[in-house]
C-alpha atoms as a PDB file:
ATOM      1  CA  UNK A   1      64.790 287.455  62.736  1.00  0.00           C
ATOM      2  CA  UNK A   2      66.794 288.209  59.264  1.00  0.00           C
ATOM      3  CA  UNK A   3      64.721 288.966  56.502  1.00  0.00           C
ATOM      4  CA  UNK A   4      66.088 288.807  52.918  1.00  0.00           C
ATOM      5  CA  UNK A   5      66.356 291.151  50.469  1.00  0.00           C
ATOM      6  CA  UNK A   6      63.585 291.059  47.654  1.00  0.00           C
ATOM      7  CA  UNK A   7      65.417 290.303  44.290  1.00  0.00           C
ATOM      8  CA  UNK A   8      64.706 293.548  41.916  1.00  0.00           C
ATOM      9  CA  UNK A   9      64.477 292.883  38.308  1.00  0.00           C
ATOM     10  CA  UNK A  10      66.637 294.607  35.806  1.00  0.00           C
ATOM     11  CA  UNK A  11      64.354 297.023  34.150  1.00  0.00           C
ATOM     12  CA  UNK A  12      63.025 296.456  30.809  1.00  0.00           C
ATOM     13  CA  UNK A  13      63.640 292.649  30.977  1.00  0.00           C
ATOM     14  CA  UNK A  14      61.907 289.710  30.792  1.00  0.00           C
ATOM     15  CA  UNK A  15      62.295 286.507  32.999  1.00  0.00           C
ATOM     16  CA  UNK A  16      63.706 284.604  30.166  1.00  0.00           C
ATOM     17  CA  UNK A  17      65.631 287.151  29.046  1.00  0.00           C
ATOM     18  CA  UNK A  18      64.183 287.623  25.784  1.00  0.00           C
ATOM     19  CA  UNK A  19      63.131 290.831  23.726  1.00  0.00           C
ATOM     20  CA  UNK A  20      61.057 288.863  20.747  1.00  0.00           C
ATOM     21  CA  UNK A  21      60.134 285.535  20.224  1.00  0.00           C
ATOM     22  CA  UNK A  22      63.113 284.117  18.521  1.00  0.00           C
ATOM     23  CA  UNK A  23      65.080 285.117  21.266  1.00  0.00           C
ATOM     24  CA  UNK A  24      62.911 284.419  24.068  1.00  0.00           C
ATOM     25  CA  UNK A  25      62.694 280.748  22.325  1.00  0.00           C
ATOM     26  CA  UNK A  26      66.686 280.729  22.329  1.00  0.00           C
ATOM     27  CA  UNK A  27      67.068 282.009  25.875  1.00  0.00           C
ATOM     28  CA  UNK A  28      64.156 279.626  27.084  1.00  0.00           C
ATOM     29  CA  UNK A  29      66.779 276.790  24.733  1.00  0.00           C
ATOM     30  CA  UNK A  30      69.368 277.492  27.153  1.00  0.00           C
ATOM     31  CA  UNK A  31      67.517 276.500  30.586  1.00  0.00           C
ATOM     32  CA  UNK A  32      66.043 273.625  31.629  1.00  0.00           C
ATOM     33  CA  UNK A  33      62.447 273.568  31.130  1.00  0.00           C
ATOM     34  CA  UNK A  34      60.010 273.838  34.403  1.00  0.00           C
ATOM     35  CA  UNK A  35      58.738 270.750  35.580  1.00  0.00           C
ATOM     36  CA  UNK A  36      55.434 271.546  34.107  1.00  0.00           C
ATOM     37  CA  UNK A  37      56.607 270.992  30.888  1.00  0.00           C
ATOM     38  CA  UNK A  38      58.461 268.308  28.631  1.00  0.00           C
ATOM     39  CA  UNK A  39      58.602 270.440  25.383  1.00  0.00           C
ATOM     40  CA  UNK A  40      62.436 271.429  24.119  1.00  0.00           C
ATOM     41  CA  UNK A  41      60.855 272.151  20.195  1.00  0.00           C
ATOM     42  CA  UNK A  42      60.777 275.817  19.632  1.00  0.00           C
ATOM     43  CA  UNK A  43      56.894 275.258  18.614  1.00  0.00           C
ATOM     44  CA  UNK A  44      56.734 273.775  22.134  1.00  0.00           C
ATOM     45  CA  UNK A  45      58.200 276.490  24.029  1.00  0.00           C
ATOM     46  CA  UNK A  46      56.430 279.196  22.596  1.00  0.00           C
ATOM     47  CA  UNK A  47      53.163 277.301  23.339  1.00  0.00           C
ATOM     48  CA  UNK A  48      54.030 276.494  26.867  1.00  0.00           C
ATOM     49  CA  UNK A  49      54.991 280.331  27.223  1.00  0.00           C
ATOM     50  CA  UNK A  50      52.015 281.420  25.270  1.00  0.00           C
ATOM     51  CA  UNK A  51      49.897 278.921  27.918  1.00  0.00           C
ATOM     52  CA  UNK A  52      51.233 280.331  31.186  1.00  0.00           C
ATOM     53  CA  UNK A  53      51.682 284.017  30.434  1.00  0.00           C
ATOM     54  CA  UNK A  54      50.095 285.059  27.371  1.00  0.00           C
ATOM     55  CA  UNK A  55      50.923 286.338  23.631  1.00  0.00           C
ATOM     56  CA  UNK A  56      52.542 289.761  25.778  1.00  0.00           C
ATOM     57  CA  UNK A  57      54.786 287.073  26.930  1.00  0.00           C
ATOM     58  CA  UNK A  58      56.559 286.607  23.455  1.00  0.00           C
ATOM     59  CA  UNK A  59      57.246 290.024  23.322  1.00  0.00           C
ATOM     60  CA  UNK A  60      58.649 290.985  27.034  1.00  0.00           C
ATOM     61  CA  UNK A  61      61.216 293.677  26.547  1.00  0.00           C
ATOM     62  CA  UNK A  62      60.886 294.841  23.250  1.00  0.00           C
ATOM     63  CA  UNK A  63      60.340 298.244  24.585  1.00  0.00           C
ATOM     64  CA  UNK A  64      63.666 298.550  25.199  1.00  0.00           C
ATOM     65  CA  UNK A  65      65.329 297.161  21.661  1.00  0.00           C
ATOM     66  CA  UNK A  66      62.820 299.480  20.156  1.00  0.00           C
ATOM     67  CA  UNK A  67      64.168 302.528  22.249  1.00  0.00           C
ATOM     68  CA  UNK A  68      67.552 301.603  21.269  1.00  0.00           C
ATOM     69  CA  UNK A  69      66.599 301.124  17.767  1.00  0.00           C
ATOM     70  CA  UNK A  70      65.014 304.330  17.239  1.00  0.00           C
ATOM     71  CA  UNK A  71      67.759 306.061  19.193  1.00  0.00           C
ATOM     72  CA  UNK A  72      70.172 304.847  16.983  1.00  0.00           C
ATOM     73  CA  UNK A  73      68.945 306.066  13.745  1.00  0.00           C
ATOM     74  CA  UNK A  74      68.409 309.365  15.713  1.00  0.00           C
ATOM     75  CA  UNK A  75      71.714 309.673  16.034  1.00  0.00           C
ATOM     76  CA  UNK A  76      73.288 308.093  12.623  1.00  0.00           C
ATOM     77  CA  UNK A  77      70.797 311.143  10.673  1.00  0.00           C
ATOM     78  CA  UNK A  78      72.212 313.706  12.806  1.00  0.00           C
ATOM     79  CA  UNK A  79      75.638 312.252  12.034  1.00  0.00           C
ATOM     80  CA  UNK A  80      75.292 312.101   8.810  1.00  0.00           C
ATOM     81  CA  UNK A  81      73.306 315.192   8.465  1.00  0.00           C
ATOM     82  CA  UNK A  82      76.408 317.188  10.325  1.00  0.00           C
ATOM     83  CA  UNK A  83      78.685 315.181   8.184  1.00  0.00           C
ATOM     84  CA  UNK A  84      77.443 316.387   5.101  1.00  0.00           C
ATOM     85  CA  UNK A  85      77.239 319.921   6.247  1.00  0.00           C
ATOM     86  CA  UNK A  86      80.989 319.610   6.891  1.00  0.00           C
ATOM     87  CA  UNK A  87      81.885 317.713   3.131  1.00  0.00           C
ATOM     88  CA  UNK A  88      79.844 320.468   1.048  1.00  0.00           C
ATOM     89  CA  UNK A  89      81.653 323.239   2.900  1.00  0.00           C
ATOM     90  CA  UNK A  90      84.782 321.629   1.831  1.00  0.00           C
ATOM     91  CA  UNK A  91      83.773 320.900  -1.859  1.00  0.00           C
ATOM     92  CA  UNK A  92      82.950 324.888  -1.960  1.00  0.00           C
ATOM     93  CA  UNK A  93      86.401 325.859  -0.926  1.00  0.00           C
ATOM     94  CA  UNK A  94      88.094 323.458  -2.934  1.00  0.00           C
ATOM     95  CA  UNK A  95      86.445 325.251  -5.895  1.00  0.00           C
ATOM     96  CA  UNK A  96      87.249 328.857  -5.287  1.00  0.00           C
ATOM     97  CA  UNK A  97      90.741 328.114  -4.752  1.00  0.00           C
ATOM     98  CA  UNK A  98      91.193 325.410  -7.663  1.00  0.00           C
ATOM     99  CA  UNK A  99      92.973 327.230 -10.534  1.00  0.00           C
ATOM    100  CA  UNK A 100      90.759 327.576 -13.863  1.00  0.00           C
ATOM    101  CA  UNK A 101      91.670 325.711 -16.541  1.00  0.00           C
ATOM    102  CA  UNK A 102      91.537 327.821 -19.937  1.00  0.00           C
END
């Protein structure tokens, strides 16, 4: 007797894809709706996914935009930060060696 493998979900992601409500509503666009249901309006959507799994549902995933997002301006300060270090130590020699005007 074969047995099949038990799907794994991607981590951090949602069944419809989504990571906030706009774009769980535009992923949810994109499919065909369940049976259940005979809503395409975004209003209806995010009712129908607020009836079968709850407000949390409008929000699957955003751990993982929020990660990104506060990763990112991690590492644009320390960019810049470094960047800055590097442009002032430039503007100082340019200054010592710059001839004096008398």
């Amino acid at each position: 007797r074969q047995t099949k493998p038990t799907p794994v979900p991607a981590p951090c992601t949602s069944i419809r894809g989504g990571d906030h409500p706009s774009r769980t509503n535009h992923t949810t666009n994109q499919t065909p709706p369940p049976p259940q249901t005979n809503s395409q309006t975004t209003a209806g959507i995010l009712q129908d996914l607020f009836r079968t799994r709850g407000f949390g549902a409008w929000y699957t995933g955003i751990h993982a935009k929020l990660l990104q997002t506060v990763l990112t301006a991690a590492f644009t300060f320390l960019t810049y930060e470094q960047i800055l270090v590097v442009v002032r130590k430039v503007l100082r020699n340019r200054r010592r060696i710059s001839p004096s005007r008398t």
